[in-house]
Every structure is written in structure tokens, then in C-alpha cells.
N, C-alpha and C. Protein backbone atom coordinates (compact mmCIF):
# COMPACT_ATOMS: atom_id res chain seq x y z
N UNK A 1 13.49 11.47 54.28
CA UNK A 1 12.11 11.04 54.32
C UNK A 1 11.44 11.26 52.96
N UNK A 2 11.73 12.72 52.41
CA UNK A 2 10.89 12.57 51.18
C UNK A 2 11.87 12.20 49.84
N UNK A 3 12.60 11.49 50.17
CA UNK A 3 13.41 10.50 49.39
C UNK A 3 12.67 8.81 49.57
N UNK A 4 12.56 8.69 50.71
CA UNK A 4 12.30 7.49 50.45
C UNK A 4 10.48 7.56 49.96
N UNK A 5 9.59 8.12 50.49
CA UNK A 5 8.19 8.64 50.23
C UNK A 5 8.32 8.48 48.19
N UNK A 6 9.05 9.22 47.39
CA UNK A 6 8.86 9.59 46.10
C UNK A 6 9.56 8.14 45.84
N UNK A 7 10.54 7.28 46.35
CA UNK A 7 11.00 6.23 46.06
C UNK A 7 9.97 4.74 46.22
N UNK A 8 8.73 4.96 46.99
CA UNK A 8 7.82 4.29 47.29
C UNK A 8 6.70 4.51 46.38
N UNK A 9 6.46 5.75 45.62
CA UNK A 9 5.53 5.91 44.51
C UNK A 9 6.46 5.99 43.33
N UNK A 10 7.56 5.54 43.46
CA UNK A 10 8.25 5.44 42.03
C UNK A 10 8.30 3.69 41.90
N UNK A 11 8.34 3.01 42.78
CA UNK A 11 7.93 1.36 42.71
C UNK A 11 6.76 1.16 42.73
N UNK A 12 5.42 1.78 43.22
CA UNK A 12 4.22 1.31 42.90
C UNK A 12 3.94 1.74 41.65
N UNK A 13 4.47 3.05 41.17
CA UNK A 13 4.08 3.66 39.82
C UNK A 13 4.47 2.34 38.60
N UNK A 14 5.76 1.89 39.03
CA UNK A 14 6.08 0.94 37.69
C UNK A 14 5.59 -0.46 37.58
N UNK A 15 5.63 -0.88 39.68
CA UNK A 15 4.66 -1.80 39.30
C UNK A 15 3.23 -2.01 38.50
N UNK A 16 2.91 -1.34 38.86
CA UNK A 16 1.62 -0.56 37.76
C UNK A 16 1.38 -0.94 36.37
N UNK A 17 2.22 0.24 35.95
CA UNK A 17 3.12 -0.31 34.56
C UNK A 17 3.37 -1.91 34.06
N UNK A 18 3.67 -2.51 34.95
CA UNK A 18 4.03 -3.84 34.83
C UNK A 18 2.89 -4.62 34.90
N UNK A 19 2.13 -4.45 35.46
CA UNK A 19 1.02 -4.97 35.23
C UNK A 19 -0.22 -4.28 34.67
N UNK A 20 0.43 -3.30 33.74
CA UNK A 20 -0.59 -2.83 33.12
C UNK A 20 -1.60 -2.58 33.12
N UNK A 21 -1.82 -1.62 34.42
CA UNK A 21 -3.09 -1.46 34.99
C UNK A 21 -3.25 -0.40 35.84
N UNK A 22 -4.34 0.31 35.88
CA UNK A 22 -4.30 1.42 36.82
C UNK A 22 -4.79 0.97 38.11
N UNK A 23 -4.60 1.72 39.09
CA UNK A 23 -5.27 1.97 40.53
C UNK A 23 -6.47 1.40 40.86
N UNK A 24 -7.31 1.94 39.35
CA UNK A 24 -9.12 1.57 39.93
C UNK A 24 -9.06 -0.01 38.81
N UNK A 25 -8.00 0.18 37.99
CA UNK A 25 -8.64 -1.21 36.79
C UNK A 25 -8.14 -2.47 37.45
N UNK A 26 -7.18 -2.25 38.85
CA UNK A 26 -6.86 -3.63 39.84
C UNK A 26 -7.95 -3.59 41.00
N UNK A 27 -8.49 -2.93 41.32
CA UNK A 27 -9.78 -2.91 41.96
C UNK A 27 -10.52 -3.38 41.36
N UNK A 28 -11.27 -2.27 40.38
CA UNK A 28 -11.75 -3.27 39.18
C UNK A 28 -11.82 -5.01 38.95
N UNK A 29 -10.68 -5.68 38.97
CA UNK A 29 -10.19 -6.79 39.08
C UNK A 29 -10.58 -7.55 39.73
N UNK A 30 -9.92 -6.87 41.41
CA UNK A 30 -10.10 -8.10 42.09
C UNK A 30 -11.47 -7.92 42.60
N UNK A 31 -12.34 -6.97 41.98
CA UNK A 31 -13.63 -7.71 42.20
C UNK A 31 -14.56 -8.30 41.47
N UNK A 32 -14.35 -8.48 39.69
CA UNK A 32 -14.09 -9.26 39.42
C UNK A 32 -14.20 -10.87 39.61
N UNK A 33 -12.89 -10.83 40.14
CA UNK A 33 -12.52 -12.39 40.72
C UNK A 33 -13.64 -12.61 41.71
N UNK A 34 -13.82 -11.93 42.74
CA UNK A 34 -14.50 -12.53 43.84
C UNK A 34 -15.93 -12.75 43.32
N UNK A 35 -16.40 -11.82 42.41
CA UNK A 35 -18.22 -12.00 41.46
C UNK A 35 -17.57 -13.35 41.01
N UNK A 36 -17.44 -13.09 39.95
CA UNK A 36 -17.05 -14.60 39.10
C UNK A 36 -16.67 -15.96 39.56
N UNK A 37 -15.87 -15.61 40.86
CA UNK A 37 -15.00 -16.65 41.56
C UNK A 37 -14.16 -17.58 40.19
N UNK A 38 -13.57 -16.65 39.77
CA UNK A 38 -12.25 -17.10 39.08
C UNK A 38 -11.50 -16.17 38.71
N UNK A 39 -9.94 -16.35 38.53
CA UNK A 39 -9.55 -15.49 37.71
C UNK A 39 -9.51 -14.48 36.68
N UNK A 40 -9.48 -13.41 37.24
CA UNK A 40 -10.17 -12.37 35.92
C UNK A 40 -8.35 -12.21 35.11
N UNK A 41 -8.52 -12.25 33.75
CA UNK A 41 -7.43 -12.32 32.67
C UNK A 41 -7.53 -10.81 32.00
N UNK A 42 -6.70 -10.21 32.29
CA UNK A 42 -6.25 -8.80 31.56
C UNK A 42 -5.84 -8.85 30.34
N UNK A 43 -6.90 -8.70 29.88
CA UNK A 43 -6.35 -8.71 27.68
C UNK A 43 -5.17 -7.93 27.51
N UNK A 44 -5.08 -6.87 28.33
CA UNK A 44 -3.73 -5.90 27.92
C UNK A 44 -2.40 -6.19 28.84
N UNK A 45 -2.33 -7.35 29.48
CA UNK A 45 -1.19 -7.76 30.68
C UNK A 45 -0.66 -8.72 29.21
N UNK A 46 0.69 -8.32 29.04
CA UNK A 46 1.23 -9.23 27.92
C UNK A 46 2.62 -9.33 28.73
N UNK A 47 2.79 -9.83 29.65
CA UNK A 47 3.96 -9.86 31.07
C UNK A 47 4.49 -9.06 31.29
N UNK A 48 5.25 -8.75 32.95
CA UNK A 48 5.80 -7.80 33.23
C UNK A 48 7.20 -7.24 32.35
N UNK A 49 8.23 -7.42 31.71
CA UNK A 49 8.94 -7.26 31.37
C UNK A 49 8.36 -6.71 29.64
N UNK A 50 7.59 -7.41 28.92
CA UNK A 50 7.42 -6.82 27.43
C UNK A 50 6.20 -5.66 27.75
N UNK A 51 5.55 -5.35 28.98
CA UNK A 51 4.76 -4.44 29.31
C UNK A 51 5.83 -3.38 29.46
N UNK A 52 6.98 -3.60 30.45
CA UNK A 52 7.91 -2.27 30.23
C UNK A 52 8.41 -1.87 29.16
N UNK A 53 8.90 -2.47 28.38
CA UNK A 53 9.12 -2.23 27.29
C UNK A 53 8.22 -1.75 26.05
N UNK A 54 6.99 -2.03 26.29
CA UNK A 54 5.98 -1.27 25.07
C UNK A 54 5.91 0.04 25.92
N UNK A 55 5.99 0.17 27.35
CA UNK A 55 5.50 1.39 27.62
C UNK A 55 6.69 2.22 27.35
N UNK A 56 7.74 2.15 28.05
CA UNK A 56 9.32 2.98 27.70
C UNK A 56 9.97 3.08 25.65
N UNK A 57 9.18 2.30 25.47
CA UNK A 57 9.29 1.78 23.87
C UNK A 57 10.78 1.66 23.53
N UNK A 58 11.37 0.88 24.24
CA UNK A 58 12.41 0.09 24.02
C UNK A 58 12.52 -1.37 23.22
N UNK A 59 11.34 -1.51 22.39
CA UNK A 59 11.79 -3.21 22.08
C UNK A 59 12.02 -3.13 21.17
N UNK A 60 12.11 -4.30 19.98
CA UNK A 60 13.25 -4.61 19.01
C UNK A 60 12.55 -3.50 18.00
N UNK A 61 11.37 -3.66 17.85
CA UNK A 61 10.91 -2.49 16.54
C UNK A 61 10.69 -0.83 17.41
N UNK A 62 11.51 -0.63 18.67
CA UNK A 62 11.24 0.39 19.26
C UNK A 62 12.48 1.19 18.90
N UNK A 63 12.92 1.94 20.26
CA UNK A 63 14.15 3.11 20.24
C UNK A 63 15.04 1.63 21.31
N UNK A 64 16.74 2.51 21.47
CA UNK A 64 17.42 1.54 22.12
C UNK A 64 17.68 1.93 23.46
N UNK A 65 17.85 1.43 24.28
CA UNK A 65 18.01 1.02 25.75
C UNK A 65 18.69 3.00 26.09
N UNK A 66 19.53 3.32 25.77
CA UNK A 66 20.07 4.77 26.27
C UNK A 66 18.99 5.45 25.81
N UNK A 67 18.15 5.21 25.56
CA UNK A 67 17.15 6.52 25.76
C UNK A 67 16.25 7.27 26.59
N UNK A 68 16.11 6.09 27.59
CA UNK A 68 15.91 6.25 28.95
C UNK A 68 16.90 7.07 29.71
N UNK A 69 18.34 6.97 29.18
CA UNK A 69 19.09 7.66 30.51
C UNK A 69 19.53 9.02 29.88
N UNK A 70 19.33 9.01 28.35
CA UNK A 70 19.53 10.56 27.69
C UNK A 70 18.09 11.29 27.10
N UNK A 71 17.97 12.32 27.48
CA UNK A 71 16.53 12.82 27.03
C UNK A 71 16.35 13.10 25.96
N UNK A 72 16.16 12.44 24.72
CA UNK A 72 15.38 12.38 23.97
C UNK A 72 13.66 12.66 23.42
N UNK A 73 13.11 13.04 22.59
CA UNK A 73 11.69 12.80 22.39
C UNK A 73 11.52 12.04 21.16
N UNK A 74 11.07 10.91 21.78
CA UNK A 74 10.46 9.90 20.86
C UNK A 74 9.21 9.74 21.10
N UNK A 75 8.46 8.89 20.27
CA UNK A 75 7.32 8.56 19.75
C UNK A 75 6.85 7.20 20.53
N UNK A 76 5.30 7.44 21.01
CA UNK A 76 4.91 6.08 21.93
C UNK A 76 4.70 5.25 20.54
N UNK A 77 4.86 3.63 21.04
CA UNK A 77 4.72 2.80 20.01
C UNK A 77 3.10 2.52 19.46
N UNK A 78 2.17 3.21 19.78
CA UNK A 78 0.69 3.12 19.40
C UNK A 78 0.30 4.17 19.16
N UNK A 79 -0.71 4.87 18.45
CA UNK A 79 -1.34 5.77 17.98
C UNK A 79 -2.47 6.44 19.66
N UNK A 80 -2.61 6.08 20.43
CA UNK A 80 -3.01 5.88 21.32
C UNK A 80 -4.79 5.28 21.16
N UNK A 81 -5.38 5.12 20.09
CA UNK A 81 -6.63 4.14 19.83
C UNK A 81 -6.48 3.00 20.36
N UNK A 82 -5.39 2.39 19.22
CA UNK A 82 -5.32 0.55 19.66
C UNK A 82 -4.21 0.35 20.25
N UNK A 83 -4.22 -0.43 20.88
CA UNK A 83 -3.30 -0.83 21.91
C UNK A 83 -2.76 -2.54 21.86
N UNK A 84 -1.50 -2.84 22.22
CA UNK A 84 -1.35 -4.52 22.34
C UNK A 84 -1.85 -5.27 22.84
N UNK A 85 -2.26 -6.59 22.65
CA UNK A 85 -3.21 -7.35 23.41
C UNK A 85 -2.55 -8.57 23.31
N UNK A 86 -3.24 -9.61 24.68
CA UNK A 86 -2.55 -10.62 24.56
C UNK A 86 -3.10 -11.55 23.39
N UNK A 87 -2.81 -13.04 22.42
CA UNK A 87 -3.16 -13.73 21.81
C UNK A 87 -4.22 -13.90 22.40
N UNK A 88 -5.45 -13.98 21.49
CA UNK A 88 -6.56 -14.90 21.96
C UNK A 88 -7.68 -13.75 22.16
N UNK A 89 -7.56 -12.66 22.49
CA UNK A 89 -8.32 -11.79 23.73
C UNK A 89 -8.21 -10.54 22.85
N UNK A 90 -8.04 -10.57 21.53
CA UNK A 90 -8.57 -9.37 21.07
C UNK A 90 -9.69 -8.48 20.89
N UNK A 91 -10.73 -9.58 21.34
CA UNK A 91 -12.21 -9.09 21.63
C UNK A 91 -12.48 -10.00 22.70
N UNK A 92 -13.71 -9.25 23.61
CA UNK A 92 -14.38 -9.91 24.61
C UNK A 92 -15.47 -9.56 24.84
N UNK A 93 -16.19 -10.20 25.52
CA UNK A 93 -17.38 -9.90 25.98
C UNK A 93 -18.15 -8.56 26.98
N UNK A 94 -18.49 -7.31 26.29
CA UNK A 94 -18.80 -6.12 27.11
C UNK A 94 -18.13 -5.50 25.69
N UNK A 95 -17.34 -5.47 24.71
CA UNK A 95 -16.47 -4.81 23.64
C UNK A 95 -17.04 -5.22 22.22
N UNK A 96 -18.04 -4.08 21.86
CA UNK A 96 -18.40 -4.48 20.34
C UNK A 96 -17.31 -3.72 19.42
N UNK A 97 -16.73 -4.60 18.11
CA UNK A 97 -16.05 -4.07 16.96
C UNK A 97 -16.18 -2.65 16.85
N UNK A 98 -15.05 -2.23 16.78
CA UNK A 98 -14.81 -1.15 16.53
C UNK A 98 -14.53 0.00 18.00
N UNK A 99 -14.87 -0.45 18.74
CA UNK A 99 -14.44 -0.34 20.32
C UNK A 99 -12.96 -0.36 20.56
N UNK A 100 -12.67 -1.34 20.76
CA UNK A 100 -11.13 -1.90 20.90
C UNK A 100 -9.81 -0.49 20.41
């Protein structure tokens, strides 16, 4: 039981991850959508797969794939200020310069 329980917050945890977003910032969201009645667009959702990878920092200018399965300490790929964003959406509306 508490195998499968920690195995059920170990798939919502990464889904998460994957969509780059916390608990309250998909709440957040989908209400959002329903004010606006459209799609609300996550500046920091740059797809599920290159989202795992900036977070585990596995990609090409990162560390390589066994570092996940040997413990290592490496370095997150951001300073933790600025962060990746998708094209287009490096600023928005509610975010004055120097914010971001």
C-alpha cells in the first residue's frame, strides 16, 4: 500500500514537472481560462519532455543521462532569477522589466 501511495505522488510530482507548474499555478490556470474564456498559455511550459530535461539538467549543454541513476552533485542549469521561456512570451502583461 505505501508503495503504491509514494508511487502515485511520484507520477503527479513529475507530471508537474512536465508541465511546469505547481499545484496552485494549475489552479491558478484553469481559472484563468474560465475568466478569460480562452486558453491561458504558460510562458514557462516549453513541452513536456525539454521541461524534464531543464529540470533534471540533462540536455545537450547540460550533464549526461547516468546522472540520474549515479549520485552525483551538479549544478541546476539557471542561476535561479531567470528562468527559460517559451519564444514570444518573454514579457507579459502583469510583468514590468526587470521582474522576469
Amino acid at each position: 500500500v505505501l508503495c503504491f501511495a509514494v508511487g502515485i505522488m511520484f507520477i503527479v510530482a513529475l507530471w508537474s514537472v512536465m508541465k511546469d507548474e505547481t499545484s496552485v499555478e494549475a489552479q491558478d490556470h484553469r481559472i484563468y481560462e474560465k475568466v478569460a474564456l480562452k486558453a491561458f498559455i504558460n510562458s514557462y511550459d516549453l513541452g513536456k519532455m525539454q521541461n524534464l530535461k531543464l529540470f533534471f539538467n540533462i540536455w545537450e549543454g547540460g550533464y549526461p543521462i547516468y546522472t540520474l541513476f549515479i549520485l552525483f552533485r551538479i549544478l541546476p542549469y539557471t542561476d535561479g532569477r531567470s528562468w527559460a521561456r517559451r519564444e514570444g512570451f518573454e514579457r507579459h502583461r502583469g510583468v514590468r522589466r526587470g521582474e522576469s
